[in-house]
Protein backbone atom coordinates (compact mmCIF):
# COMPACT_ATOMS: atom_id res chain seq x y z
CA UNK A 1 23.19 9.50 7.27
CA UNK A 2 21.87 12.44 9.10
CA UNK A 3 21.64 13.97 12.05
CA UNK A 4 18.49 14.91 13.70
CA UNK A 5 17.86 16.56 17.41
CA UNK A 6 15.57 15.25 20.39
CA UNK A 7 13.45 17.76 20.96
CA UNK A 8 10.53 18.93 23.82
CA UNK A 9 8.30 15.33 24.21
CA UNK A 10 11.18 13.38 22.62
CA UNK A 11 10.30 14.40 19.22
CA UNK A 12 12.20 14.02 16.41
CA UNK A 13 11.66 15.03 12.80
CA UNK A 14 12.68 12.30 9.62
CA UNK A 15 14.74 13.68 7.40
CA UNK A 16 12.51 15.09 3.45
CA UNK A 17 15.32 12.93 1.81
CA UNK A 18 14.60 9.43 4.31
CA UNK A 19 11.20 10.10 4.22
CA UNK A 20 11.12 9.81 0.10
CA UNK A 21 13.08 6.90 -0.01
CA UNK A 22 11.03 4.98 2.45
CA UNK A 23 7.89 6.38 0.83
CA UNK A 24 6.27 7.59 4.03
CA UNK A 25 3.51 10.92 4.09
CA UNK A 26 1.76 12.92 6.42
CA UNK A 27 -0.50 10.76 8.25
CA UNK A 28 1.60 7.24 8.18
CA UNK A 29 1.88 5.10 10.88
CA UNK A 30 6.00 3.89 11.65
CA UNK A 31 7.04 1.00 14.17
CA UNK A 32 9.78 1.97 16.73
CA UNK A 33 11.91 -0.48 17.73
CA UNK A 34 15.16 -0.87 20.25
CA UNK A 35 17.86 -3.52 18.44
CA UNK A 36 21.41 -4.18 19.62
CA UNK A 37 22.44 -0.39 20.08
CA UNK A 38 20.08 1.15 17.38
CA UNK A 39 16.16 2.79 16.84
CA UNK A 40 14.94 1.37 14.24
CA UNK A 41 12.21 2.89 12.78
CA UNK A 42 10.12 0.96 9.79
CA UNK A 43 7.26 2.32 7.54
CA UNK A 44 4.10 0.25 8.55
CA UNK A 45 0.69 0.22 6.53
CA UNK A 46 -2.39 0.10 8.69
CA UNK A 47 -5.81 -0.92 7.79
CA UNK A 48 -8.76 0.96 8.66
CA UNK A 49 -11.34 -1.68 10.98
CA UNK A 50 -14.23 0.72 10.87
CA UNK A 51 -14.50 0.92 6.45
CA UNK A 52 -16.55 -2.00 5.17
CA UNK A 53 -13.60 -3.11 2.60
CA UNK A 54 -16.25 -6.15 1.35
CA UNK A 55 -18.48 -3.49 0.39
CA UNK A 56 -15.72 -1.11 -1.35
CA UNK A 57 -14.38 -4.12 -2.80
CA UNK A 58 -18.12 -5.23 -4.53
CA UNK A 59 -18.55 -1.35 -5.30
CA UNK A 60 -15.12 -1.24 -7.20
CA UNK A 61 -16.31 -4.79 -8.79
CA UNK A 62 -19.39 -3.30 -10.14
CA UNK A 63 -17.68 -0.07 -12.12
CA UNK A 64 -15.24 -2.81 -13.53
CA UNK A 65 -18.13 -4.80 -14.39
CA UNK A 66 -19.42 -1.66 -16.24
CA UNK A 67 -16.71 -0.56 -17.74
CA UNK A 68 -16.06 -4.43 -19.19
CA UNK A 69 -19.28 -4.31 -20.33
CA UNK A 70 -19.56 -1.17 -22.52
CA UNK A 71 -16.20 -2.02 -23.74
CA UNK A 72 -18.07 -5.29 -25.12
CA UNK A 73 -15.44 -7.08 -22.97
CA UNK A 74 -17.46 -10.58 -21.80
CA UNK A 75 -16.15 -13.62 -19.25
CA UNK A 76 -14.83 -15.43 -22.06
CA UNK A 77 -12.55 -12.65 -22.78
CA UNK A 78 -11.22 -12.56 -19.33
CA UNK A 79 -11.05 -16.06 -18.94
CA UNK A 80 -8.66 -16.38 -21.86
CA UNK A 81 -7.15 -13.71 -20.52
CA UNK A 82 -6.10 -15.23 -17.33
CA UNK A 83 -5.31 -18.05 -19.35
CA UNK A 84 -2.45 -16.50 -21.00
CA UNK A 85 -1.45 -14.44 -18.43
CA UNK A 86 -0.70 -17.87 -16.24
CA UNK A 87 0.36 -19.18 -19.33
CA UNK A 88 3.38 -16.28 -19.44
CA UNK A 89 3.85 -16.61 -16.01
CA UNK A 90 4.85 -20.37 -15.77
CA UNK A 91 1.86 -21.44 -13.80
């Protein structure tokens, strides 16, 4: 546990030590809540509205599709692929 001081505008700095163990960088966004006696505060991942993740998403597609194809990797591969992989994985 450690201790940490309210300062001007109620700030208060996370602990180096929390913040690797929770994973949390400059930048993140963290919930506050009030529970029984306690401030909770948990790590929350926020999506961007104003990026186009369809088109990322088809851009990111298309280098795979590249790379599969100069690596002479076709749909049948992948297809068996899955196959197995579901296969392994009890489905």
């Amino acid at each position: 546990m450690s201790l940490v001081k309210v300062k001007r505008f109620a700030q208060v700095t996370i602990p180096a030590d929390i913040r690797r163990k929770a994973n949390l960088e400059q930048g993140d966004f963290v919930e506050i809540s009030y529970e029984t006696g306690h401030i909770v505060i948990t790590p929350k991942k926020v999506s961007d509205k104003t990026v186009d993740w369809a088109r990322k998403f088809d851009e990111v597609l298309g280098s795979v599709r590249t790379a599969a194809k100069e690596a002479g990797i076709t749909a049948k591969n992948v297809d068996d692929a899955v196959k197995t992989a579901r296969k392994k994985a009890g489905r």
